[in-house]
Protein backbone atom coordinates (compact mmCIF):
# COMPACT_ATOMS: atom_id res chain seq x y z
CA UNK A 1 -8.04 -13.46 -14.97
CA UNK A 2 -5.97 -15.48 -12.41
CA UNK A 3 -4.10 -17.92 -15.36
CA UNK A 4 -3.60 -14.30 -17.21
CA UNK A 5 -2.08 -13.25 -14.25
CA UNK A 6 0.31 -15.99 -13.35
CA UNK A 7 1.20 -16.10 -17.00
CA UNK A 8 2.61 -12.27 -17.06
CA UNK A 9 3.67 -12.29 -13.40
CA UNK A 10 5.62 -15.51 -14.00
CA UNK A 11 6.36 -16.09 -10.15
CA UNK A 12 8.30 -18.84 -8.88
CA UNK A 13 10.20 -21.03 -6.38
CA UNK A 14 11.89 -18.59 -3.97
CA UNK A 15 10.75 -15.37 -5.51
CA UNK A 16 9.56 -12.39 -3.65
CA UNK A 17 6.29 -11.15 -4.75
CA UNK A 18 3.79 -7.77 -3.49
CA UNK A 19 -0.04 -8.17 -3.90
CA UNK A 20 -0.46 -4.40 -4.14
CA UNK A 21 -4.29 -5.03 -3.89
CA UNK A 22 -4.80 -8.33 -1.72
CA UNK A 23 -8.66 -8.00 -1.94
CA UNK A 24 -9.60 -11.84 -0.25
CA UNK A 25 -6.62 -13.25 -1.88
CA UNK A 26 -8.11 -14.84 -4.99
CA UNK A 27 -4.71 -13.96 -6.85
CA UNK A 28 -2.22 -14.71 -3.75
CA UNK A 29 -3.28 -18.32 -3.32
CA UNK A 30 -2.48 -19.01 -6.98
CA UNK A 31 0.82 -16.87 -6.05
CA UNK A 32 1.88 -18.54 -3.12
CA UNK A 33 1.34 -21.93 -4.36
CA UNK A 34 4.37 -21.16 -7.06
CA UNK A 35 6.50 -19.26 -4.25
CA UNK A 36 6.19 -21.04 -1.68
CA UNK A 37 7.49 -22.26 1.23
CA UNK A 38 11.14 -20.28 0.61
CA UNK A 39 9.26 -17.12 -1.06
CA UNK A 40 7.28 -14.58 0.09
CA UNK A 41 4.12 -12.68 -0.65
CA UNK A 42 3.89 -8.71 0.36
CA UNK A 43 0.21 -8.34 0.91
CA UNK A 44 -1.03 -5.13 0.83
CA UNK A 45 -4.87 -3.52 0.85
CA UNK A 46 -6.89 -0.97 2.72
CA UNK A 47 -9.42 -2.49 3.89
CA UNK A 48 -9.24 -4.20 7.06
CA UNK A 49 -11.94 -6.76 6.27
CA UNK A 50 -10.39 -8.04 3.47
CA UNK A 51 -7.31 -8.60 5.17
CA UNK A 52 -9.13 -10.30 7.27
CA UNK A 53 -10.54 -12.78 4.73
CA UNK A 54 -7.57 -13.30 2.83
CA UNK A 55 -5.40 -14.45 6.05
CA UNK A 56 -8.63 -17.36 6.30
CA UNK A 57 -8.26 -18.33 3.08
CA UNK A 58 -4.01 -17.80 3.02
CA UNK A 59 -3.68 -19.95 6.73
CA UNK A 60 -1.97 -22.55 5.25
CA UNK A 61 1.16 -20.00 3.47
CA UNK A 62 0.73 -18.01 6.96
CA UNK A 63 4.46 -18.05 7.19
CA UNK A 64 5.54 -17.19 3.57
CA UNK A 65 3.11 -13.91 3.74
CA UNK A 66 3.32 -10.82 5.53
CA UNK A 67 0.06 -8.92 6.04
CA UNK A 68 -0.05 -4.74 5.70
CA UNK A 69 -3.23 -2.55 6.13
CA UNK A 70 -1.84 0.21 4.13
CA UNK A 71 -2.49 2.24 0.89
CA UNK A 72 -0.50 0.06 -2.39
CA UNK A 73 0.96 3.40 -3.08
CA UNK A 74 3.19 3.45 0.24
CA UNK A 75 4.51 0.12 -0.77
CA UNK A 76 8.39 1.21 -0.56
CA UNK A 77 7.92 1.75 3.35
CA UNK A 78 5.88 -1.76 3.35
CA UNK A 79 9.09 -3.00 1.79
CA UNK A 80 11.55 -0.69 4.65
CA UNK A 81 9.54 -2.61 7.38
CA UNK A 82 9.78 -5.98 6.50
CA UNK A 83 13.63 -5.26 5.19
CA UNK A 84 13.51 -6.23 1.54
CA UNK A 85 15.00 -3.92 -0.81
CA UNK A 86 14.04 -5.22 -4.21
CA UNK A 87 10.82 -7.35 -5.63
CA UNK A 88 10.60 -9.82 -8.06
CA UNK A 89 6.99 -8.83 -8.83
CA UNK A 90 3.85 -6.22 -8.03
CA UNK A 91 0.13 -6.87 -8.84
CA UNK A 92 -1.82 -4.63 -8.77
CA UNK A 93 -5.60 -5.79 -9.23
CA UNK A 94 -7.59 -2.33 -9.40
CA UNK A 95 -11.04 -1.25 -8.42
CA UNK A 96 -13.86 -2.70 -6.16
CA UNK A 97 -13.12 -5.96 -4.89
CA UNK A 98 -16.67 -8.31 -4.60
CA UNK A 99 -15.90 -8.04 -0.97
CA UNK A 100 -16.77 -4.44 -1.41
CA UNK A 101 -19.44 -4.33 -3.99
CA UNK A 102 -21.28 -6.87 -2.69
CA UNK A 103 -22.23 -5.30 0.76
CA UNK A 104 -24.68 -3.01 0.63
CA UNK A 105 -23.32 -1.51 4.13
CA UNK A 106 -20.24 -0.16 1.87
CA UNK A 107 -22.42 1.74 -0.52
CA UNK A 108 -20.66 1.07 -3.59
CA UNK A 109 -23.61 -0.50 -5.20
CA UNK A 110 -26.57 1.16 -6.76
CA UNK A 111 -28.52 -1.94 -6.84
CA UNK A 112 -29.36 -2.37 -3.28
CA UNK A 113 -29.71 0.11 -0.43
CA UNK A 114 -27.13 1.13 1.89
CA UNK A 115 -25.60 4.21 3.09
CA UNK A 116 -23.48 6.15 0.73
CA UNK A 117 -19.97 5.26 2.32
CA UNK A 118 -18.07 4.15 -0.76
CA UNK A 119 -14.70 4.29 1.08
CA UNK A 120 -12.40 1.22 0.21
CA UNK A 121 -10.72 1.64 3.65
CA UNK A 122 -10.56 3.73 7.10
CA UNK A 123 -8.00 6.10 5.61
CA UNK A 124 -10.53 7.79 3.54
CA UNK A 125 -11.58 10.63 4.78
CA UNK A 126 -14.91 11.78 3.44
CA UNK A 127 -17.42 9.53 2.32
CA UNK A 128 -19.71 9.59 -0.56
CA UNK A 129 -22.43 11.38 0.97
CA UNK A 130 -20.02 14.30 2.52
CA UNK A 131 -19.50 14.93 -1.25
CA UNK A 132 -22.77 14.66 -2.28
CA UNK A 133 -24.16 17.03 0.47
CA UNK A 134 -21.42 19.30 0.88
CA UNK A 135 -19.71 20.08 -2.28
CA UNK A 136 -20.49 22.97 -4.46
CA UNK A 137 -22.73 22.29 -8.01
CA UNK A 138 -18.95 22.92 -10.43
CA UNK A 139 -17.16 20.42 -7.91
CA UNK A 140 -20.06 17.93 -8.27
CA UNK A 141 -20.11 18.44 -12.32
CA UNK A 142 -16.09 18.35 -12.37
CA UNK A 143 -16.41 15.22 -10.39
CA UNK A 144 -19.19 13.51 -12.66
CA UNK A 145 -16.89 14.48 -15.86
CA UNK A 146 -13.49 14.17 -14.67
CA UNK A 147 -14.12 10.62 -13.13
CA UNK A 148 -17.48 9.24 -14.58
CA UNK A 149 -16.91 10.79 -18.00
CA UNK A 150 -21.08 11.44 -17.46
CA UNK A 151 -22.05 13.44 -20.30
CA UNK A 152 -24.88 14.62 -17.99
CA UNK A 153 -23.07 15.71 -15.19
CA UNK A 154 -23.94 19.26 -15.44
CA UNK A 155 -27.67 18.25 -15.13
CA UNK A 156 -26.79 15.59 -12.31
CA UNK A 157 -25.18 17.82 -10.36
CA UNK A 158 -28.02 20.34 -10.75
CA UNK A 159 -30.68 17.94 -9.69
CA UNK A 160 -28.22 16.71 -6.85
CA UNK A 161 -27.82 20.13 -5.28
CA UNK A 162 -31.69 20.80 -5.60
CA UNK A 163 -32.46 17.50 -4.04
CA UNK A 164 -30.31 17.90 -0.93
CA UNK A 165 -31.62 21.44 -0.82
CA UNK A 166 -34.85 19.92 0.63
CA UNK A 167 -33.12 16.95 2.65
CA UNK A 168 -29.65 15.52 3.14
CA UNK A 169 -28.99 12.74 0.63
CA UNK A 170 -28.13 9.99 2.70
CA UNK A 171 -28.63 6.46 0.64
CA UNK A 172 -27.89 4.62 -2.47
CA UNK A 173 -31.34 4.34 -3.50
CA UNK A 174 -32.08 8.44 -2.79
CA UNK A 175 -29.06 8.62 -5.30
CA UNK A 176 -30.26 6.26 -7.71
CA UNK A 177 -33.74 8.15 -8.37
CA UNK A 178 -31.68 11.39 -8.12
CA UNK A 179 -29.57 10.48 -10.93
CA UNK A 180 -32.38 8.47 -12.87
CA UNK A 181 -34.59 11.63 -12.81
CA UNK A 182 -31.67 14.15 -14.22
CA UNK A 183 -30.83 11.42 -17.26
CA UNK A 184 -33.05 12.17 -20.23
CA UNK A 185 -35.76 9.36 -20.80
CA UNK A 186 -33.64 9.26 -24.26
CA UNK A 187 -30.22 8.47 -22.84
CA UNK A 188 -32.14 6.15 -19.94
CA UNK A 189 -32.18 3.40 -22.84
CA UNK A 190 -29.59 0.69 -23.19
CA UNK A 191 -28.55 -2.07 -21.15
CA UNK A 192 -26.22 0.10 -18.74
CA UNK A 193 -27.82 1.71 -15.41
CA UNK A 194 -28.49 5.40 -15.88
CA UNK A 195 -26.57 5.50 -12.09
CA UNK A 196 -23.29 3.54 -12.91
CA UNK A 197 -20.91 6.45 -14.42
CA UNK A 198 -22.38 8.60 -11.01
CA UNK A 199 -21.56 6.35 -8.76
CA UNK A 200 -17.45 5.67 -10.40
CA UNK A 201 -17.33 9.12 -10.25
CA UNK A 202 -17.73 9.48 -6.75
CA UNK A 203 -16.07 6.27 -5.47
CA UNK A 204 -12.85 7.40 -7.29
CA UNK A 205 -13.34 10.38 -5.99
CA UNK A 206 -13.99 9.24 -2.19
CA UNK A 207 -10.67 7.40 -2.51
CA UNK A 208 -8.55 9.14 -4.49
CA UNK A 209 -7.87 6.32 -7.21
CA UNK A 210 -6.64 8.00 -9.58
CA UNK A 211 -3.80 9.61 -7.72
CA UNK A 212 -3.26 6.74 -5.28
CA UNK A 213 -2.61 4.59 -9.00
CA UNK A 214 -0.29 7.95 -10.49
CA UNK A 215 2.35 7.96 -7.36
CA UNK A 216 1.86 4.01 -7.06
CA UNK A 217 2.44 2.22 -10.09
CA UNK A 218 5.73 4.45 -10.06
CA UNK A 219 6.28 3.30 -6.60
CA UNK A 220 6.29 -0.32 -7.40
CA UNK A 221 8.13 0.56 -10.59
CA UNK A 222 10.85 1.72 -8.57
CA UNK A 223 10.68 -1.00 -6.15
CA UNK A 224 11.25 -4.10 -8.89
CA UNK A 225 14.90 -6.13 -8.88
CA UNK A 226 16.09 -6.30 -12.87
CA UNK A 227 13.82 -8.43 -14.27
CA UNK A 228 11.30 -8.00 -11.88
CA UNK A 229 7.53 -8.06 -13.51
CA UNK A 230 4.91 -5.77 -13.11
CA UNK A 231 1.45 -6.96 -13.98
CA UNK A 232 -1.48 -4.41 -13.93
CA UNK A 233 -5.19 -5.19 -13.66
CA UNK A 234 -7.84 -1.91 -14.68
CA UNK A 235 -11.68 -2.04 -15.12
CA UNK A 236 -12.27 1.56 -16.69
CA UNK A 237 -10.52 3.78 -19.23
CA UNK A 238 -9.21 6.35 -16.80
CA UNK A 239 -7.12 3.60 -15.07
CA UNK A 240 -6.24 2.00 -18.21
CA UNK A 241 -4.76 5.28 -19.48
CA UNK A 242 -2.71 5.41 -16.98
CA UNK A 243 -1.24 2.53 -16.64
CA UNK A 244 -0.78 2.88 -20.35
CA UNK A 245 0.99 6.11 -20.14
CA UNK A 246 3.56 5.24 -17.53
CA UNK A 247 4.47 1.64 -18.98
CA UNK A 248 5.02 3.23 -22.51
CA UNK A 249 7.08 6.65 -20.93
CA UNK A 250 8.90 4.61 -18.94
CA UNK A 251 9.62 1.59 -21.73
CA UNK A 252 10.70 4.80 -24.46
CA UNK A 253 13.05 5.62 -21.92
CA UNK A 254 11.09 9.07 -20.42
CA UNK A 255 11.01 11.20 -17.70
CA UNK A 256 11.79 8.92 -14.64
CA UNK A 257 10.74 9.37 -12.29
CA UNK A 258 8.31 11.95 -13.46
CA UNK A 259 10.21 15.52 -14.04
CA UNK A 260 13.79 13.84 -14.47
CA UNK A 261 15.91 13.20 -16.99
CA UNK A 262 16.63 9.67 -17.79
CA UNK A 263 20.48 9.19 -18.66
CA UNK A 264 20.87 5.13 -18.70
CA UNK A 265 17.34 4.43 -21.33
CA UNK A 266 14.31 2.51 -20.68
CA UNK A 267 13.90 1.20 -17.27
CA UNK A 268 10.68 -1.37 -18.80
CA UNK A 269 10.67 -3.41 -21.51
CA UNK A 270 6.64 -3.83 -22.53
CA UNK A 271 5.64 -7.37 -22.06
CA UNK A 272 2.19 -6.40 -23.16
CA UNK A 273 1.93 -4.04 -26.42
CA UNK A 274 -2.31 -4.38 -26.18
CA UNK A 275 -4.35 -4.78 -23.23
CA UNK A 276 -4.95 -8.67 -22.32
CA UNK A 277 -8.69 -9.13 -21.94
CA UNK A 278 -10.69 -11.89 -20.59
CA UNK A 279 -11.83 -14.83 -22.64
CA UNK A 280 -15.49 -15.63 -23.35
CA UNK A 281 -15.55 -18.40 -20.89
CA UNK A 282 -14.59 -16.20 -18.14
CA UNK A 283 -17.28 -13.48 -18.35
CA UNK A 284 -20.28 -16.26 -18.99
CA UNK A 285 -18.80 -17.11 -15.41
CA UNK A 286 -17.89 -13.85 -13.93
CA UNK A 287 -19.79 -11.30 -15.55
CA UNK A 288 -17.99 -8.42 -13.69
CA UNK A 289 -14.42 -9.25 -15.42
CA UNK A 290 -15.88 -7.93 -18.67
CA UNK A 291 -14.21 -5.06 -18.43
CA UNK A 292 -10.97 -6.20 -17.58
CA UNK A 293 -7.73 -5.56 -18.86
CA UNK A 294 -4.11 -6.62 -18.39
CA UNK A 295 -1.00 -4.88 -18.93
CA UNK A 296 2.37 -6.44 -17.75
CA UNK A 297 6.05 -4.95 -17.87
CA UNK A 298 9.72 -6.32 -16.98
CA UNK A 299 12.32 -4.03 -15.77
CA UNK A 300 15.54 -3.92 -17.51
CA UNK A 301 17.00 -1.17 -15.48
């Protein structure tokens, strides 16, 4: 959704932007080519590897971008170090990045065999199968619900604790037939993988998403000159409530930040009142965006 993007994010000549989630830099380049050469891009991610990728495909902006292996939600001491006090714009592109998914070393992926890592960066500090193999039965079903919103996680869990009762689990695959064997042959049916809520669950859950999103979309919130634009990418209802929940609190003129009383009214005016989703013409060619969904926000405090 990179015209989406640019659209809501409205960046230009001079501005100073943060890529909260700088993935390979898909979104930057299309950035950078309206800020540049007299703005600059704030690129943030976790993962060294993609860092690494997006300063290959950013080499020709090197000097307009600054480059920051650090979680989105510390982005006010990314700001501190490189001495800017106020933004222009954050995006914040959530999720897996292809980068990720795609390498079956990660072990995000279900559908081909790798260990069960799912950590999006270093930081992390358990991995999918120290979860797995390590947590009790009610962590693993609060897990499954809380994150995966698996309506069998009670049964998953069960057949999860039995199964690394006889050996560690260790792989996506072992996973996969764990999970495929606890789903009723009913509920098997349908076009979505029996594995996929499972395996949210846990990557959420490996890197704290949910509460890395809560603390930093008020971070960047907090970091944006009057004005400044906040655009918001999710792939899954729990993000999407969020992001939902803070733009509208925070656009009635609620608690901010969270816990205080707000004395001078709204600090965002909605830019957004419904979720943007992709067109037709982008899923046929990227199947993955179906689930997409934009929300964007000015501050006007």
């Amino acid at each position: 959704m990179v015209e989406e993007v640019i659209r809501y994010l409205a960046p230009a000549k001079g501005e100073v932007i943060v890529d909260g989630t700088l993935g390979t830099g898909g979104h930057a380049e299309a950035i950078l080519e309206r800020i540049a050469p007299t703005g600059r891009l704030v690129g943030i991610d976790r993962d060294p590897e993609a860092i690494a990728e997006a300063r290959v495909r950013l080499g020709s902006f090197d000097a307009a971008v600054g480059y920051h292996r650090e979680n989105y939600r510390d982005i006010q001491s990314v700001l501190d170090g490189e001495g800017i006090e106020a933004v222009d714009g954050v995006l914040l592109d959530l999720g897996v990045s292809s980068l990720q998914f795609d390498d079956p070393s990660r072990g995000f992926s279900f559908r081909g065999e790798g260990p069960l890592d799912m950590r999006m960066g270093p930081d992390a500090e358990r991995t999918a199968a120290d979860i797995v193999n390590e947590d009790s039965e009610d962590e693993l079903t609060s897990i499954l619900y809380r994150y995966g919103e698996e309506r069998w996680a009670r049964r998953i869990a069960h057949f999860i604790y039995e199964a690394r009762g006889r050996r560690p689990i260790r792989t996506t695959t072992e996973l996969e037939h764990i999970v495929e064997d606890a789903v009723p042959a009913g509920a098997r049916r349908g076009r979505k993988h029996p594995a996929r809520k499972t395996f949210q669950a846990l990557r959420i859950a490996v890197n704290h998403e949910l509460d890395d999103l809560k603390e930093g979309i008020t971070a960047a919130i907090g970091c944006l000159a009057p004005s400044g634009r906040i655009v918001v990418l999710s792939y899954h209802s729990l993000e999407d409530r969020v992001v939902k929940h803070t733009f509208g609190s925070l656009a009635k003129g609620s608690d901010y930040p969270p816990g205080h009383p707000l004395e001078t009214g709204p600090v965002l005016f909605l830019l957004t009142r419904k979720p943007v989703t992709p067109g037709e013409e982008e899923i046929e060619s990227n199947p993955r965006a179906r689930s997409a969904k934009l929300r964007a926000a000015r501050r006007v405090a």
